[in-house]
N, C-alpha and C. Protein backbone atom coordinates (compact mmCIF):
# COMPACT_ATOMS: atom_id res chain seq x y z
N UNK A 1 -21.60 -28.88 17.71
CA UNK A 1 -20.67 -28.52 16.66
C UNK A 1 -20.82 -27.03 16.36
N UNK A 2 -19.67 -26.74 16.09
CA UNK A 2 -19.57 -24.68 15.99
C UNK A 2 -20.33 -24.82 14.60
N UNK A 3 -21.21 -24.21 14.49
CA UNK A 3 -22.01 -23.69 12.89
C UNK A 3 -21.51 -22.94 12.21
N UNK A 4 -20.28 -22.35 13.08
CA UNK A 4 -19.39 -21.32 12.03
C UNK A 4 -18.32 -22.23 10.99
N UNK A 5 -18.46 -23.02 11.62
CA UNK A 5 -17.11 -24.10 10.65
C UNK A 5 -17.75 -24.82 9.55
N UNK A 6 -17.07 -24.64 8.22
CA UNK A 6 -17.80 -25.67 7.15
C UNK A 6 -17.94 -26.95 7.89
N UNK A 7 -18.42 -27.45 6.60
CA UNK A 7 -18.91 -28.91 6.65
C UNK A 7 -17.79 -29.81 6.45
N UNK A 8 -17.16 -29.06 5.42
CA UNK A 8 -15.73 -30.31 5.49
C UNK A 8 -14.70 -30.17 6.81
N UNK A 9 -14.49 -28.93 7.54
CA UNK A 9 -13.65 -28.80 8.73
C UNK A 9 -14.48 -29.44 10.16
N UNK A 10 -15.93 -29.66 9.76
CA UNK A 10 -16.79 -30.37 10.96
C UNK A 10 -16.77 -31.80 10.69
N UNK A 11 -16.17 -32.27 9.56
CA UNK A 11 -16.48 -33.71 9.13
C UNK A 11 -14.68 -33.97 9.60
N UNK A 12 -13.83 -33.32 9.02
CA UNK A 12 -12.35 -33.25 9.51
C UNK A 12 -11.99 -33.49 10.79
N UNK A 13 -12.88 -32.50 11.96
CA UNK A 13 -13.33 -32.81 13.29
C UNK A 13 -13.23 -33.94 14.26
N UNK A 14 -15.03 -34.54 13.38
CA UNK A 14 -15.26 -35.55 13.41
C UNK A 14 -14.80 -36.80 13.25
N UNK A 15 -13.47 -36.79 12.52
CA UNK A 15 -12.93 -37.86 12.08
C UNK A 15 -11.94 -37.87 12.81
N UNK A 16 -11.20 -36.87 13.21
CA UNK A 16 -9.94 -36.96 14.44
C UNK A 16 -10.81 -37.69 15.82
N UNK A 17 -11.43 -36.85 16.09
CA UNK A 17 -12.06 -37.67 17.39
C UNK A 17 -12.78 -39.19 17.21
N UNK A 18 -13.36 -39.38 16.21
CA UNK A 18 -13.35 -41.18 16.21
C UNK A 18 -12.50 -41.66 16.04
N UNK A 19 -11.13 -41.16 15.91
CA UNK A 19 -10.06 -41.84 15.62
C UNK A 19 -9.53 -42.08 17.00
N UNK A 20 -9.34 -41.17 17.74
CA UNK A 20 -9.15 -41.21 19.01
C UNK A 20 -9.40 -41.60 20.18
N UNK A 21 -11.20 -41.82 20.22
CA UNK A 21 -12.28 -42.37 20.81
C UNK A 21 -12.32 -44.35 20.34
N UNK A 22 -11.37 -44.33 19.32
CA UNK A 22 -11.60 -45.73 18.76
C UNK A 22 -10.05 -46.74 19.16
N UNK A 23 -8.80 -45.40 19.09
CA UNK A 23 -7.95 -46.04 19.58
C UNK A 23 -7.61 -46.10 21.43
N UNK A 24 -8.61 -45.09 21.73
CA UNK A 24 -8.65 -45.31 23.55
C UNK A 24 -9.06 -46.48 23.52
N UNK A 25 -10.40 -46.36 22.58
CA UNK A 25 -11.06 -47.99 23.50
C UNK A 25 -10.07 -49.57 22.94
N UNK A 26 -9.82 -49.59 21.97
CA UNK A 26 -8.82 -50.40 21.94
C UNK A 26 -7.41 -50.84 22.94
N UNK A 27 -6.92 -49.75 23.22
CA UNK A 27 -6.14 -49.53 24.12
C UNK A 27 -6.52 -50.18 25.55
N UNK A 28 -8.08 -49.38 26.14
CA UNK A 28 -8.39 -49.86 27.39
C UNK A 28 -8.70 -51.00 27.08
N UNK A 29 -9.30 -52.00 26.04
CA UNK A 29 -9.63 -53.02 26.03
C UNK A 29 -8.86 -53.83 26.24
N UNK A 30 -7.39 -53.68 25.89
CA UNK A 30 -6.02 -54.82 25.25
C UNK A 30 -5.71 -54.39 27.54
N UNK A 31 -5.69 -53.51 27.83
CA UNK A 31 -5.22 -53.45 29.54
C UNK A 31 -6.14 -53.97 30.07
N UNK A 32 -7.56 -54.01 29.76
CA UNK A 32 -8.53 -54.62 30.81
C UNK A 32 -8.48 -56.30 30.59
N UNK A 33 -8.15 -56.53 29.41
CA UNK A 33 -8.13 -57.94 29.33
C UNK A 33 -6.51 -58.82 30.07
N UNK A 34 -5.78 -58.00 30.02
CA UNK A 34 -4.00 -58.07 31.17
C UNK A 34 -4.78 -57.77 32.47
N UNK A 35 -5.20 -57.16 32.92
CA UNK A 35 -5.12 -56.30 34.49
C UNK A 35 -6.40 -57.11 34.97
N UNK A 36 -7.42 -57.22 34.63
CA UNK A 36 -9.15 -57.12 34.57
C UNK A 36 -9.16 -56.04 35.74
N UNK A 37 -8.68 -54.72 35.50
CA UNK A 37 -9.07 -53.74 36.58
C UNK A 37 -10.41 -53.42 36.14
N UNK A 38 -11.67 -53.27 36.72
CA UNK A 38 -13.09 -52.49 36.39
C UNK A 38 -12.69 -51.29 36.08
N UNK A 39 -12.08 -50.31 36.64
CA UNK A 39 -11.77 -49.15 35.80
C UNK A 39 -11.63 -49.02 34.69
N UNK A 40 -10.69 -50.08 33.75
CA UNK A 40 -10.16 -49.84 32.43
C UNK A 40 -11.31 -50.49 31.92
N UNK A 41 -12.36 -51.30 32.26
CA UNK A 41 -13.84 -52.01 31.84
C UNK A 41 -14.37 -50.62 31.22
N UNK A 42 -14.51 -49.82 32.45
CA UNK A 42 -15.61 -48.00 32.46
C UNK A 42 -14.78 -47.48 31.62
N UNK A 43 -13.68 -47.27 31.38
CA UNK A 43 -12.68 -46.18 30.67
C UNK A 43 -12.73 -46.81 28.96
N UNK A 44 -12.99 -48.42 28.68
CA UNK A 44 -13.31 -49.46 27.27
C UNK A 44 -14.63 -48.92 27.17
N UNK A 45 -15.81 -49.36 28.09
CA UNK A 45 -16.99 -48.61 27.66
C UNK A 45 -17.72 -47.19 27.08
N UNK A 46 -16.51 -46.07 28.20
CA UNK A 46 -16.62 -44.77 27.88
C UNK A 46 -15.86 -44.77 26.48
N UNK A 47 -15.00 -44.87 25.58
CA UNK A 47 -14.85 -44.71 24.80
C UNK A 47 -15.24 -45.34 23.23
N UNK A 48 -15.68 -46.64 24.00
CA UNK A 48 -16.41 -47.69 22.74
C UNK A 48 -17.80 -46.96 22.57
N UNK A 49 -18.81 -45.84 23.85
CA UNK A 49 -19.62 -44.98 23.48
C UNK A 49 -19.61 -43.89 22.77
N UNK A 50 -18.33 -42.95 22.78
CA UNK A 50 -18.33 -41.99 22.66
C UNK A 50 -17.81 -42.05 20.87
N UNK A 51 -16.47 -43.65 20.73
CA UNK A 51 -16.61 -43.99 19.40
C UNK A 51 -17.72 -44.13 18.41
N UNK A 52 -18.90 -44.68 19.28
CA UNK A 52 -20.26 -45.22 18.64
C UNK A 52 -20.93 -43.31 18.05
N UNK A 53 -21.00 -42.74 18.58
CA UNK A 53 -21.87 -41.48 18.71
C UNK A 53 -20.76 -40.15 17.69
N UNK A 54 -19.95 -40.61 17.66
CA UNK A 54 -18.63 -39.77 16.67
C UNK A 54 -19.09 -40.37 15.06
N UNK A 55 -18.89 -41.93 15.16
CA UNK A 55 -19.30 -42.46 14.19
C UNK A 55 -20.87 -42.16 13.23
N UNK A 56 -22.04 -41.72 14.22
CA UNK A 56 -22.97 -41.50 14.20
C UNK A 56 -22.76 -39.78 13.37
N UNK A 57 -22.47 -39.10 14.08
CA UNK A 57 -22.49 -37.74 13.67
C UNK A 57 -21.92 -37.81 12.12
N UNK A 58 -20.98 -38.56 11.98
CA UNK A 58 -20.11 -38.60 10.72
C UNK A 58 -20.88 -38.84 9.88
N UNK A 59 -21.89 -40.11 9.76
CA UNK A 59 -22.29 -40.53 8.57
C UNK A 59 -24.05 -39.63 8.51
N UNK A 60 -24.59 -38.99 9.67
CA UNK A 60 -25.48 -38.60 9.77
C UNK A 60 -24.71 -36.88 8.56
N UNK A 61 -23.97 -36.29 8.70
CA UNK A 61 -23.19 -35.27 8.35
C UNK A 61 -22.53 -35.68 6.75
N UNK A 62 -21.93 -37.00 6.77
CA UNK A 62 -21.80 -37.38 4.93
C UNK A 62 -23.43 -37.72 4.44
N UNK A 63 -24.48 -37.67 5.07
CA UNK A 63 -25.50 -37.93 4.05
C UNK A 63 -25.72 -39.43 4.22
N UNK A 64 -25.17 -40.34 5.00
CA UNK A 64 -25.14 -41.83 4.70
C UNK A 64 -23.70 -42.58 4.50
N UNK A 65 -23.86 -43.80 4.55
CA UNK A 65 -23.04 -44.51 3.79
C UNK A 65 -22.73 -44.75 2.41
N UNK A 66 -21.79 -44.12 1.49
CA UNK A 66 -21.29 -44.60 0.12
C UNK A 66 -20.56 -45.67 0.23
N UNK A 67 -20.98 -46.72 -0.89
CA UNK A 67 -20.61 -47.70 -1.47
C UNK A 67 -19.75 -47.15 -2.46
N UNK A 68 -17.72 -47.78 -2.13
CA UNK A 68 -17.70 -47.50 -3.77
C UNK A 68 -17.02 -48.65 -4.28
């Protein structure tokens, strides 16, 4: 992450790309389960990871999870 960018434009970031990373893998998931191509399996995995680790940065970066 650029250190030149606040915290709210790195959390802003962060939240476009899990958004993105969350609707790929959805996407490859709904074709791999029509097709069962193994590709769209690797292309569901690569993004259900990269969702997992976006998600990670986010709440590591809000401090945690708030309850409200």
């Amino acid at each position: 992450m650029n250190k030149s960018c606040s915290k709210q434009q790195q959390i802003n970031l962060l939240e476009i790309r899990y958004e993105v990373a969350k609707r790929n893998c959805n996407s490859f998931s709904a074709r791999f389960s029509r097709t069962g191509n193994p590709q769209d399996q690797q292309r569901y995995c690569y993004y259900a990871d990269a969702a997992k680790f976006y998600l990670n940065q986010l709440t590591q970066l809000k401090g945690g999870i708030k309850w409200h």
